[in-house]
Protein backbone atom coordinates (compact mmCIF):
# COMPACT_ATOMS: atom_id res chain seq x y z
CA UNK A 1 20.00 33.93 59.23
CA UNK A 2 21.23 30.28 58.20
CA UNK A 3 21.54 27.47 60.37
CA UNK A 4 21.20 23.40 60.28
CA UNK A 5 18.46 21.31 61.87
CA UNK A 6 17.89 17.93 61.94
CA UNK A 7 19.96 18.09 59.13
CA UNK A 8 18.45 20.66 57.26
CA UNK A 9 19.82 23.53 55.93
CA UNK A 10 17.64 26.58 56.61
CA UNK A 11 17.82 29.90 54.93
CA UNK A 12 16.77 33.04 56.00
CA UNK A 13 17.23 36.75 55.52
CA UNK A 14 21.06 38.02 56.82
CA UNK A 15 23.18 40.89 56.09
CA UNK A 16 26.08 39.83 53.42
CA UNK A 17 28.78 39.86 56.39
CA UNK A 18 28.53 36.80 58.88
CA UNK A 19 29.60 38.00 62.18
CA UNK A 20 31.03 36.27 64.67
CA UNK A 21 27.86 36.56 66.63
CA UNK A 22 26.03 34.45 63.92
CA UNK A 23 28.26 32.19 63.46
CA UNK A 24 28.49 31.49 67.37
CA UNK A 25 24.62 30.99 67.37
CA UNK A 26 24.61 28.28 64.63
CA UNK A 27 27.46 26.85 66.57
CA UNK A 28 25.23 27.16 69.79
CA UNK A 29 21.98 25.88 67.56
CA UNK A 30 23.62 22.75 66.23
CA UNK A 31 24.97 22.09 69.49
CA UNK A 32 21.63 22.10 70.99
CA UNK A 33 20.37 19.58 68.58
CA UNK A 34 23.01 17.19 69.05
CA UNK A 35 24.46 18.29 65.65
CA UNK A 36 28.32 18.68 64.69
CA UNK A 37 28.49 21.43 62.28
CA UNK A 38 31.76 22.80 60.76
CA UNK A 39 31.45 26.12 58.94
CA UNK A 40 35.16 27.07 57.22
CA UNK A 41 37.79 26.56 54.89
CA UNK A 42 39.25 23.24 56.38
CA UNK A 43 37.23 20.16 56.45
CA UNK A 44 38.15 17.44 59.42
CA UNK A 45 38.92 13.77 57.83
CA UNK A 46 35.94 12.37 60.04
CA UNK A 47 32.45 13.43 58.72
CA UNK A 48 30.42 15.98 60.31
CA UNK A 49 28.23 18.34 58.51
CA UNK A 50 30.47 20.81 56.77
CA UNK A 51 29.58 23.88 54.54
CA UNK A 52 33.17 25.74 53.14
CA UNK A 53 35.66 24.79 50.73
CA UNK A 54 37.30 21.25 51.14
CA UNK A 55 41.10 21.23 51.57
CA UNK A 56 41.43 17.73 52.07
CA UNK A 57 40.13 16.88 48.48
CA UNK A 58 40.38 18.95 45.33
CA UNK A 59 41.63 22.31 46.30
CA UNK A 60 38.78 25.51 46.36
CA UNK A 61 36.41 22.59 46.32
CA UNK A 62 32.90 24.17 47.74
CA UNK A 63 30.87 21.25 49.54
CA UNK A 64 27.65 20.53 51.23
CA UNK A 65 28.28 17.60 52.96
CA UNK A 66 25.73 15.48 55.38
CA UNK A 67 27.86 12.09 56.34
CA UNK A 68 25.75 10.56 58.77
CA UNK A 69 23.87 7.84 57.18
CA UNK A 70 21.14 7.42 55.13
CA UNK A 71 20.16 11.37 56.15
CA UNK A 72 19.30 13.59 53.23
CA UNK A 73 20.33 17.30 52.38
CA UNK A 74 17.08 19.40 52.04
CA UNK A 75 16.32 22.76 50.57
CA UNK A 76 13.25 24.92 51.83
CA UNK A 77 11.54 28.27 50.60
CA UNK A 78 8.47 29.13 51.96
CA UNK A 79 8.59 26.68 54.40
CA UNK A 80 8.17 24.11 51.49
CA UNK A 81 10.52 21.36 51.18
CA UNK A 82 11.31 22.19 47.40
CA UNK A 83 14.07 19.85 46.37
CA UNK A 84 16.09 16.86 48.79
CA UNK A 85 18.99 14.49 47.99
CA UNK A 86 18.50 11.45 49.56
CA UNK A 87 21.40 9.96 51.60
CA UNK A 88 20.93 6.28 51.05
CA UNK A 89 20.93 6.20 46.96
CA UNK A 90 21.22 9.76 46.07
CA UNK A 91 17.87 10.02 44.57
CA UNK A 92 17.02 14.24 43.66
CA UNK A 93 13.69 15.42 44.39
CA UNK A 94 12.87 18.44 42.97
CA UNK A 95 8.91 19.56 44.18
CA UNK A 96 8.86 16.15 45.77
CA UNK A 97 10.14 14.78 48.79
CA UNK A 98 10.19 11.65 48.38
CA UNK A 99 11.66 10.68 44.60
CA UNK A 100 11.60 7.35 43.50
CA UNK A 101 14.18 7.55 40.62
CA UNK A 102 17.71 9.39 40.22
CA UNK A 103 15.52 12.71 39.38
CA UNK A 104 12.40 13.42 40.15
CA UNK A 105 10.25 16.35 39.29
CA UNK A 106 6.88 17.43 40.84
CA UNK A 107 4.46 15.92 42.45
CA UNK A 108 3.00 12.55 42.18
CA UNK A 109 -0.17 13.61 43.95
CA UNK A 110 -2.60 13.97 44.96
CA UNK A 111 -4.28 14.96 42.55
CA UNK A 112 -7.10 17.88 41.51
CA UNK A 113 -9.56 18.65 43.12
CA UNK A 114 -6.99 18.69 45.35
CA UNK A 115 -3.39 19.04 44.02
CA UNK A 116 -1.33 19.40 47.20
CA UNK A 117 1.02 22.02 48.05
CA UNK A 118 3.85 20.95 44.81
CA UNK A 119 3.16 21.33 41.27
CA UNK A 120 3.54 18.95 38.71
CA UNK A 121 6.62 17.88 36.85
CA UNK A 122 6.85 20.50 34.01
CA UNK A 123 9.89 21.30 32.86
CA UNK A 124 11.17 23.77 29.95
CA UNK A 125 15.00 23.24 28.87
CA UNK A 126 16.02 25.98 26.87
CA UNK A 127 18.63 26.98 23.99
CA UNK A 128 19.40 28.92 21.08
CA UNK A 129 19.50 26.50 17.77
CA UNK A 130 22.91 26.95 16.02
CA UNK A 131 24.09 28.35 19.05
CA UNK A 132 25.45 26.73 22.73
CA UNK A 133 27.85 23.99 23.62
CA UNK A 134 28.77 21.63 21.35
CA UNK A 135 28.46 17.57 22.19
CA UNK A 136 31.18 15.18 22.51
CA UNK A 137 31.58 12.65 19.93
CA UNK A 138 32.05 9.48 20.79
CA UNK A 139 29.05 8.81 23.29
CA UNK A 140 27.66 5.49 23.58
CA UNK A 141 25.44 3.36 25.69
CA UNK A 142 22.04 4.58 26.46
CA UNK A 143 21.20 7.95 26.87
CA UNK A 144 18.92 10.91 26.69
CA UNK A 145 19.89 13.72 25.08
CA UNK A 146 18.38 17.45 24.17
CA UNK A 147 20.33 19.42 21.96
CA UNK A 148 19.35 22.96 22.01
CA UNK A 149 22.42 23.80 19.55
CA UNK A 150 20.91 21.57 17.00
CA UNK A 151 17.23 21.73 18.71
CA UNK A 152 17.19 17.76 17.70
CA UNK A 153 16.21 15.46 20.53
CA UNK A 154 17.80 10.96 21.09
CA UNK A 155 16.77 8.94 23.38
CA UNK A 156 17.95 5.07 23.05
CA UNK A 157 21.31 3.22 22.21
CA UNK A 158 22.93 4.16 19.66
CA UNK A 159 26.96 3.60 18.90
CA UNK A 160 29.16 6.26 17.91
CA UNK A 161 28.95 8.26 15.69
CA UNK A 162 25.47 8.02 14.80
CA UNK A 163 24.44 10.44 17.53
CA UNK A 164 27.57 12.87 16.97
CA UNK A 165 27.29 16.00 15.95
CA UNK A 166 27.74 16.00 12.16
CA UNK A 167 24.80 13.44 12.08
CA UNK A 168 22.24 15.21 14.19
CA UNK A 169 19.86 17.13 11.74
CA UNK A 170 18.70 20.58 12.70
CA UNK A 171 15.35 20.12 14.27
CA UNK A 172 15.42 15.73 13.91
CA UNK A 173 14.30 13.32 16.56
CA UNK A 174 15.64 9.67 17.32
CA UNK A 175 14.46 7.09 19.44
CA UNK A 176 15.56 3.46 20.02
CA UNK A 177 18.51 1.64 19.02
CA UNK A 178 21.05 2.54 16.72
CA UNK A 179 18.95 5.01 14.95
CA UNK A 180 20.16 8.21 13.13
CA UNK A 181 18.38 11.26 11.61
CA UNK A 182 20.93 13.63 10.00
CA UNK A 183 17.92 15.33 7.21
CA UNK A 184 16.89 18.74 8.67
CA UNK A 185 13.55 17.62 10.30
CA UNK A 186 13.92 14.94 10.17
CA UNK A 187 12.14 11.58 12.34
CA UNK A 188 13.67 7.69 13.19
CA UNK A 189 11.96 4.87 15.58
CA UNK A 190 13.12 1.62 16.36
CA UNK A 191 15.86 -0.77 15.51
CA UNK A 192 18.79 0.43 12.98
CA UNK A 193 16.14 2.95 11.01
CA UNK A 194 17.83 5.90 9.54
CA UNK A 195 16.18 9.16 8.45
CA UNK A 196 18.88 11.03 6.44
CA UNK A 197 16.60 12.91 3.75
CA UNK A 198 14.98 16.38 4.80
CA UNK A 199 12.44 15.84 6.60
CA UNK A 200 12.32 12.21 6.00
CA UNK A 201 10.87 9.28 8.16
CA UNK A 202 12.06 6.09 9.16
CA UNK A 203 9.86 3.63 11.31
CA UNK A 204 10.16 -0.14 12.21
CA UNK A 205 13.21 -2.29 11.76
CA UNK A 206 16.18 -1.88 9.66
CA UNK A 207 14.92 0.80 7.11
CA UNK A 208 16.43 3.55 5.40
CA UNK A 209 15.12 7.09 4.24
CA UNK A 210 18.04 8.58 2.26
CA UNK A 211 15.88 10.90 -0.25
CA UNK A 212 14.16 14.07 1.00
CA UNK A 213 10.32 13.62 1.71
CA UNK A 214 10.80 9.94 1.85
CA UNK A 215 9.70 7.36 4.07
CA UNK A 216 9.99 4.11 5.00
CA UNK A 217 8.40 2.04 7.23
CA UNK A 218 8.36 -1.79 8.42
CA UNK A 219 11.20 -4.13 7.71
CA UNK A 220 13.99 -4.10 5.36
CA UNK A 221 12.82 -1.20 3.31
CA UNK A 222 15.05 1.89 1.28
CA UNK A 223 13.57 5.02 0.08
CA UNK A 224 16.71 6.37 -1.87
CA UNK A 225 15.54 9.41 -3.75
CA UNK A 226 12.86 12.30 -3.17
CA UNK A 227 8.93 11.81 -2.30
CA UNK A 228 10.34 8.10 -2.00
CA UNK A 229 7.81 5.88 -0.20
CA UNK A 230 8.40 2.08 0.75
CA UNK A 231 6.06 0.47 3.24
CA UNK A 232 5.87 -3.47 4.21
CA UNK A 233 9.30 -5.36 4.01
CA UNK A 234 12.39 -5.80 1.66
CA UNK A 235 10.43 -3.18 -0.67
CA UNK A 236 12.94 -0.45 -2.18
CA UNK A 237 12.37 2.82 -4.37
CA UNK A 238 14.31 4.71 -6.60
CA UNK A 239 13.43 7.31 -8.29
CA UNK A 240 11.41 10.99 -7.31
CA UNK A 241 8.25 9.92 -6.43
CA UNK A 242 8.65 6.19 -6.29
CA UNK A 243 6.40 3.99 -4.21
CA UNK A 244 6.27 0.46 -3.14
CA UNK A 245 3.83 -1.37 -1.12
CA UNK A 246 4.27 -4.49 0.26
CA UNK A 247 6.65 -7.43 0.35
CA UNK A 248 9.77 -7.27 -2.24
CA UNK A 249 7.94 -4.25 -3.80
CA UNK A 250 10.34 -2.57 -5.92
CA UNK A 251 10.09 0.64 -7.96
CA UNK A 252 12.81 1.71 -9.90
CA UNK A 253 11.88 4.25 -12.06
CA UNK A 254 10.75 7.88 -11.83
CA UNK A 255 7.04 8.00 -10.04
CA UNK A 256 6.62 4.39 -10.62
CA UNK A 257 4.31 2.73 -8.40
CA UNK A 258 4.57 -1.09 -7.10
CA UNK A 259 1.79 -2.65 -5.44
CA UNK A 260 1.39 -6.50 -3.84
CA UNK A 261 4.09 -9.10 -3.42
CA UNK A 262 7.19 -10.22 -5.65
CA UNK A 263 5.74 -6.86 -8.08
CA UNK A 264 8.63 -4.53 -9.82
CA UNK A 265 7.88 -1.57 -11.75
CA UNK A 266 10.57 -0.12 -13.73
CA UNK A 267 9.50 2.39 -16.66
CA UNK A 268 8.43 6.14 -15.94
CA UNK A 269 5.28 6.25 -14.47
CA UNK A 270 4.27 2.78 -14.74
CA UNK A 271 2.43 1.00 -12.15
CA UNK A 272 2.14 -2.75 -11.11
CA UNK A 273 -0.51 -4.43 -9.11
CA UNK A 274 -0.78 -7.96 -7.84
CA UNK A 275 2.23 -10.40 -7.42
CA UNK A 276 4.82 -12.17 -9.00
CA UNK A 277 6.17 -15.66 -8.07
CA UNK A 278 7.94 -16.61 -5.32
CA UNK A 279 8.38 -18.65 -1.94
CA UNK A 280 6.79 -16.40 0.09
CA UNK A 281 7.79 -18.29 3.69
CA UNK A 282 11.71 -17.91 2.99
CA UNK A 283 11.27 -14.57 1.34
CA UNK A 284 13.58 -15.51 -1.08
CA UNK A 285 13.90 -12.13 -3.45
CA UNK A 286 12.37 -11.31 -7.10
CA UNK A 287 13.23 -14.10 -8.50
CA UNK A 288 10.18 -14.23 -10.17
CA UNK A 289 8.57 -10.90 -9.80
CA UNK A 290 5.55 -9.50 -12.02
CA UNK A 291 7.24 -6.44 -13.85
CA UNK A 292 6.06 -3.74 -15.62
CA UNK A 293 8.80 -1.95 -18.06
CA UNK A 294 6.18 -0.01 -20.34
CA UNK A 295 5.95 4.14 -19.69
CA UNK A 296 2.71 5.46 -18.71
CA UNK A 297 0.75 2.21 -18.05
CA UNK A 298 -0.59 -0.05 -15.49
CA UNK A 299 -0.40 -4.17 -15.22
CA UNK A 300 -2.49 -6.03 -13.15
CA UNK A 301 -1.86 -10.11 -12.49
CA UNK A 302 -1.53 -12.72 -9.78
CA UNK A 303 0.92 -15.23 -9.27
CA UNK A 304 2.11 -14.81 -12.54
CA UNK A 305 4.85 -13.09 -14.45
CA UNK A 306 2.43 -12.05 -16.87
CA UNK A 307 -0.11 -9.73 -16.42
CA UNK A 308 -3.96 -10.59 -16.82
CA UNK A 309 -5.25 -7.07 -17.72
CA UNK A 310 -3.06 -4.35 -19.05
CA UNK A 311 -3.60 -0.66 -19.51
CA UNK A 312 -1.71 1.66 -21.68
CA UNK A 313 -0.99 5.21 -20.99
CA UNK A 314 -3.38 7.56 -22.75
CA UNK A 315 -2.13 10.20 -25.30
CA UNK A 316 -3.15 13.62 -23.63
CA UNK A 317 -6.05 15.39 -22.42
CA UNK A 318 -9.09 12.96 -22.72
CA UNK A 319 -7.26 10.90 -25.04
CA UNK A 320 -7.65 7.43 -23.20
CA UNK A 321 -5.91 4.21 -23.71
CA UNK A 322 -6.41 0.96 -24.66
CA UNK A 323 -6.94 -2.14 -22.61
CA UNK A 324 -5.64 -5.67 -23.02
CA UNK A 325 -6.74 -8.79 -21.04
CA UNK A 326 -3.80 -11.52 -21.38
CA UNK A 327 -1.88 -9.13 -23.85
CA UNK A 328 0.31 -5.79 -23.56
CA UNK A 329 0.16 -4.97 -26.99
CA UNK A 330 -3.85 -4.01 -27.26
CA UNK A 331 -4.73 -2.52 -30.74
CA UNK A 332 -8.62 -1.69 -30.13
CA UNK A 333 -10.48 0.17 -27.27
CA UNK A 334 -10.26 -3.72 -25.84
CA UNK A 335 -8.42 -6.63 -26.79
CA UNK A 336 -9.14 -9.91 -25.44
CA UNK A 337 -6.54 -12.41 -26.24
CA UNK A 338 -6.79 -16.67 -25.69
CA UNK A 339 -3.22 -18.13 -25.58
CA UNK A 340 -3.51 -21.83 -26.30
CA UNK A 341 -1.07 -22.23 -23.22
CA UNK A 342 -3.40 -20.94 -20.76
CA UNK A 343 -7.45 -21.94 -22.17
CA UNK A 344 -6.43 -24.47 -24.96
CA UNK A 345 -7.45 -24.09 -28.41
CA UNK A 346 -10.84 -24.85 -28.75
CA UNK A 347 -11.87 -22.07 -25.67
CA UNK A 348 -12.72 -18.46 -26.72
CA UNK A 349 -11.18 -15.75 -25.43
CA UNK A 350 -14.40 -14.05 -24.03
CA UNK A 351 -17.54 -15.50 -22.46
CA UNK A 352 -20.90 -13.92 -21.04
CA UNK A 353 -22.81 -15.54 -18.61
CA UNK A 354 -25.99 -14.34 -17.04
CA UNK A 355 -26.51 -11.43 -19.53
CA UNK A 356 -30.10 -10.86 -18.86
CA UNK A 357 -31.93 -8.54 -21.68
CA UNK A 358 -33.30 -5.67 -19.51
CA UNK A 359 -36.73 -5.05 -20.74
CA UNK A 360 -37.90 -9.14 -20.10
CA UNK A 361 -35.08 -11.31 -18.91
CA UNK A 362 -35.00 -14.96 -19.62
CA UNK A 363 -36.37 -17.67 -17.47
CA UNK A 364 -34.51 -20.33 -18.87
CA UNK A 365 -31.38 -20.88 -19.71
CA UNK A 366 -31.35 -21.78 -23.48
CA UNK A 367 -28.96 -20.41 -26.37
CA UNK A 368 -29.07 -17.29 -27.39
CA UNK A 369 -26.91 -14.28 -29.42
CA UNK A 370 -26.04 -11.19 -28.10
CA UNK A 371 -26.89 -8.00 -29.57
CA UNK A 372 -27.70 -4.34 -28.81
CA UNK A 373 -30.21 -2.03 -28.22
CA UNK A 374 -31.38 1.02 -29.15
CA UNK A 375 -28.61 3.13 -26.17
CA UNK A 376 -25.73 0.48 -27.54
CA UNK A 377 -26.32 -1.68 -24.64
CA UNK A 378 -25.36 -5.22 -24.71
CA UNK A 379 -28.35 -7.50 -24.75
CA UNK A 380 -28.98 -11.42 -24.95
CA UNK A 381 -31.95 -12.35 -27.62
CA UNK A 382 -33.01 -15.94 -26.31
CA UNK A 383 -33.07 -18.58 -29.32
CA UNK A 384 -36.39 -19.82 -28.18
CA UNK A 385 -39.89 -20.79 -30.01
CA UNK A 386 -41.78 -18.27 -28.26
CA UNK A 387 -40.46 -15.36 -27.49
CA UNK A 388 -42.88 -12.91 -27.21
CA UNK A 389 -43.19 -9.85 -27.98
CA UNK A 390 -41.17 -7.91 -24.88
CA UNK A 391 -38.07 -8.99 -27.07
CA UNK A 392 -35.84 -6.72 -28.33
CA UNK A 393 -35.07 -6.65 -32.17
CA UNK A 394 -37.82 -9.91 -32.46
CA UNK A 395 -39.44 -9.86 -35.43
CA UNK A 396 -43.57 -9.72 -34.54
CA UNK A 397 -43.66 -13.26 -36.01
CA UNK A 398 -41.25 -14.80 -33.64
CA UNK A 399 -37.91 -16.72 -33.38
CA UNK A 400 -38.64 -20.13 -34.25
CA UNK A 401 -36.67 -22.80 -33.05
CA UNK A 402 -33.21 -24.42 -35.03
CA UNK A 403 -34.53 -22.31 -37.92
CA UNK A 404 -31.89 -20.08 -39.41
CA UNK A 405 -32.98 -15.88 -39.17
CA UNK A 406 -32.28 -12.92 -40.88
CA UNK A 407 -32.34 -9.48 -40.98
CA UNK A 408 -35.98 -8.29 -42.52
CA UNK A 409 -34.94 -4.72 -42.24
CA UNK A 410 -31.82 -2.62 -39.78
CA UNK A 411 -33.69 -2.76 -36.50
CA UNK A 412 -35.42 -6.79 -36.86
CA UNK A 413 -34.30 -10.37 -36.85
CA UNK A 414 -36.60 -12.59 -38.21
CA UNK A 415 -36.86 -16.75 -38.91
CA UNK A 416 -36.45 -17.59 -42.44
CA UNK A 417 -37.60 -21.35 -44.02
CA UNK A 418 -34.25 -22.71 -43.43
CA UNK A 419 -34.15 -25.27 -40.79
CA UNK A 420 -31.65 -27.29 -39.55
CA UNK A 421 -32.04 -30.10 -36.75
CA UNK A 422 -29.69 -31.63 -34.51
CA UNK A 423 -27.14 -33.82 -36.85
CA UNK A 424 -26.78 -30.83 -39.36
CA UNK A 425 -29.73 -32.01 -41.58
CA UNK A 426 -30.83 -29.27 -43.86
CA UNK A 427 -34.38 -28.58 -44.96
CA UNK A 428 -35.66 -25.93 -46.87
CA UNK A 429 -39.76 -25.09 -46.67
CA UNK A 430 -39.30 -28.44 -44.35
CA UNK A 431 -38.51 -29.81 -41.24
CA UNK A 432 -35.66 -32.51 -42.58
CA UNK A 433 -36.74 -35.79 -40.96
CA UNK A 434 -36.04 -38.11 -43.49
CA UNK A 435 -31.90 -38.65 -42.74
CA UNK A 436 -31.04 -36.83 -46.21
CA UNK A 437 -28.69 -34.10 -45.83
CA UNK A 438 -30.73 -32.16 -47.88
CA UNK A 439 -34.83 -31.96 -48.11
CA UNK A 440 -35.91 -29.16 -50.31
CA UNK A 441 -39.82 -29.16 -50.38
CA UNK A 442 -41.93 -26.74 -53.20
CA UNK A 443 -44.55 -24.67 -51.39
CA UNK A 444 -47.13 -24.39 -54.44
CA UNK A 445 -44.24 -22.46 -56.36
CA UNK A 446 -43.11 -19.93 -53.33
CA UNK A 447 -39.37 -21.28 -53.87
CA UNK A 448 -39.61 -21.76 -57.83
CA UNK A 449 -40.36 -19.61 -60.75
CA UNK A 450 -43.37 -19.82 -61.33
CA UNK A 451 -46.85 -22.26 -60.31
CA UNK A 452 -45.79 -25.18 -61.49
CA UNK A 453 -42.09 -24.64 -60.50
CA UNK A 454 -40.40 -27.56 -58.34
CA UNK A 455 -38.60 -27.02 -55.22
CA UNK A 456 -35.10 -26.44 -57.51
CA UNK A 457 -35.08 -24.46 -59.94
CA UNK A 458 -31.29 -24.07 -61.55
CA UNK A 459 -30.39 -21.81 -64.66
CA UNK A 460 -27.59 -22.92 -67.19
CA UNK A 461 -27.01 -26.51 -65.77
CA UNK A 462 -24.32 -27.97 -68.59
CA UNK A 463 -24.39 -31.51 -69.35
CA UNK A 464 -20.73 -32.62 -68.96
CA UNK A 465 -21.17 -35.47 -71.41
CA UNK A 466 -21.67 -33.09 -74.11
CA UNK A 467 -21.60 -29.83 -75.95
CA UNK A 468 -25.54 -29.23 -75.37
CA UNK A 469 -25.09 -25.78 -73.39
CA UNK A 470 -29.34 -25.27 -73.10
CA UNK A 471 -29.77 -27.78 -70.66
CA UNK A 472 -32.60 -27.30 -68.73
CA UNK A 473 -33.32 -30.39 -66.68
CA UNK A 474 -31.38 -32.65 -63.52
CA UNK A 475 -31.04 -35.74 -64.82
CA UNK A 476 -30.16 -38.60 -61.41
CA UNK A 477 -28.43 -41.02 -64.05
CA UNK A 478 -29.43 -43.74 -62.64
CA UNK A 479 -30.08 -45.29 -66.16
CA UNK A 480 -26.20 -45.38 -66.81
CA UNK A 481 -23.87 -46.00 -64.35
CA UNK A 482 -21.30 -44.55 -65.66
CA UNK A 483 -22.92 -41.11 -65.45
CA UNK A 484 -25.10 -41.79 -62.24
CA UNK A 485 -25.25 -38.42 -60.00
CA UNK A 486 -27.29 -35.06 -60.82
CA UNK A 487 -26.21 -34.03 -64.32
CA UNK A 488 -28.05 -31.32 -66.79
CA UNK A 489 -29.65 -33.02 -69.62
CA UNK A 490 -30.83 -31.02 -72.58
CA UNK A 491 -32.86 -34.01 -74.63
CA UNK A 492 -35.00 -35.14 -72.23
């Protein structure tokens, strides 16, 4: 049996053929509850509650009409309220009563332990992909849509034809404004961010995944070809495999990676790190970028168009290459190079500071030479009066202060009798002290040939002033001007 009360439309078990008997009881029901109910095929122009088919508008129209106002239309099962239309704004309720938007599903509590009599809003819309009604092109404005035919899923703004059907990817997802993923798979977010590669990603502002794999997210960034990544703003690959990182990060070239700002790498495989030059608070472009065009090698620099250290691509299987520190063209295991422009002329290109030797470090800091050890470790050997023994190829005499050394076999360095002070004073067997640039003194015949040897001893000194070739003697001139200086003298 069906009747209406209090506005409510209640169903309940009848036979399919309403008798006239029925239909005389709702009559006699509604009446009794001060309702005007109107069951037929002819609706009157003032509004009761009608159920029929509406002559007065469209033709076989069916309607469910409640025109007294602000009184909703409910449905019940179970003597549950299950879904009402609200007469004031129209609002659906579907497992709620009382919606508070255009649809609402399930409950909004309370909530477990005690959930109520409704259940929540689930909700399961299915479809058949590549199957099912196809959408109308042109939409625009916001809107939600699910798209079982294409099992893709928008929600946003977004102007034709960005959300039509040729440009919805099977299985892609859109959100936000003006987005559009036509790649199978295929993901967008934001503001103007395409995804048209397979299963490629677009997130942020104005960014573009056009190869398959790629992504691309932040500002201003294009991923044009396969495995593409750009991340930061106005970055761009091209290439398979080509990443950049940062701001104005370009790589151009097959699995060539960019990292830092103003950076370009365009050679197979080559890889930039750092940045180049530019204005970075008006973005301005590479004007100025650090760039790497060599295959197979990496470049490292800042604020530069140079790079500071430089790596070249090995040649195989454990076959590593070399490096270069202000050069690209290394030709050892490491190069260091000193351009005038950047250190000046009188600057090496390498320095050490704070090399310690490992067994007994230094406690001062006086000059020393590197050296190495018995494992090929670089060591510092302090130039220093008493070293001690702890020292590292020291001979078991010592290092003695301004006093030249010398190898006394392949493992020691040891101080020899040369000595030379401060202004560049040389003196042999003697401290020079005497302001003569030279100061040879005989130690008992240890520098000559022989006991009673002097500190010279020189073999085959020719007299210039004559043919005497035996000369055995220097001779200081002093006796004739005109041949004052050392000279070898034979007759004396």
């Amino acid at each position: 049996m069906s009747y209406i009360k209090n506005n409510n439309l209640i169903f309940n078990k009848m036979n399919s053929k309403i008798s006239l008997t029925i239909v005389m009881l709702i009559l006699m029901q509604c009446a009794l509850y001060g309702q005007t109910t109107i069951l037929g095929n002819n609706r009157p122009a003032i509004g009761p509650n009608f159920l029929g088919w509406n002559n007065l508008g469209t033709p076989g129209t069916l309607e469910i009409r409640n025109d007294l106002a602000n009184q909703p239309i409910n449905f019940f099962t179970n003597n549950l309220q299950r879904m009402t239309i609200r007469g004031n704004d129209g609002f659906i309720g579907m497992n709620n009563p009382t919606p508070i938007f255009n649809l609402t599903v399930g409950s909004n509590g309370p909530y477990p332990p005690n959930p109520g009599p409704y259940p929540d809003g689930g909700i399961i819309a299915l479809g058949t992909s590549g199957f099912g009604t196809l959408l109308p092109n042109g939409l625009q404005d916001a809107r939600m849509i699910w798209y079982p035919r294409s099992s893709a899923f928008r929600a946003g703004d977004a102007q034709a034809p960005l959300w039509d059907d040729v440009n919805i990817g099977i299985g892609s997802a859109c959100f936000g404004l003006n987005t559009q993923g036509m790649g199978d798979a295929s993901f967008a977010a934001g503001n103007t961010c395409w995804a048209n590669g397979e299963t490629a990603v677009s997130l942020g502002k104005i960014n573009f995944a056009f190869g398959a794999q790629s992504v691309t997210i932040g500002c201003n960034n294009t991923s044009n070809d396969q495995f593409g990544v750009t991340v930061g703003s106005f970055n761009t690959s091209t290439g398979i495999g080509t990443h950049g990182y940062g701001i104005y990060a370009d790589a151009l070239s097959p699995y060539a990676k960019s990292f830092g700002n103003y950076v370009r790498s365009n050679a197979t495989n080559a890889f930039v790190i750092g940045s180049g030059v530019g204005l970075y608070a008006g973005f301005p472009g590479l004007t100025n970028p650090l760039t790497n065009t060599i295959n197979h090698s990496l470049m490292i620099g800042m604020n530069s168009t140079a790079p500071s250290i430089f790596v070249e691509g090995g040649n195989g299987a454990a076959v590593a290459g070399q490096v270069g520190i202000n050069t690209t063209t290394p030709q050892n295991t490491l190069e260091v190079n000193s351009p005038s422009n950047i250190l000046g002329s009188t600057f090496s290109g390498l320095r050490f500071t704070d090399v310690n030797n490992a067994v007994n470090p230094p406690t001062n800091a006086t000059q020393g030479v590197l050296s190495l050890d018995a494992n090929g470790n670089v060591i510092w050997v302090r130039d220093d009066d008493n070293p001690g023994s702890g020292f590292i190829n020291a001979c078991s005499t010592g290092l003695t202060l301004n006093y030249l050394t010398k190898g006394s076999n392949t493992t020691e360095i040891c101080t020899t009798v040369v000595h030379e002070n401060n202004n560049h004073d040389i003196g042999i067997g003697v401290v020079n002290s005497n302001g003569s640039r030279l100061f040879v003194l005989a130690d008992n015949g240890a520098l000559g040939n022989g006991d009673n040897a002097g500190g010279i001893y020189v073999k085959n000194f020719q007299d210039p002033n004559s043919t005497n070739t035996n000369a055995r003697s220097l001779y200081s001139g002093d006796l004739d001007v005109a041949t004052s200086g050392l000279a070898g003298r034979g007759d004396l």
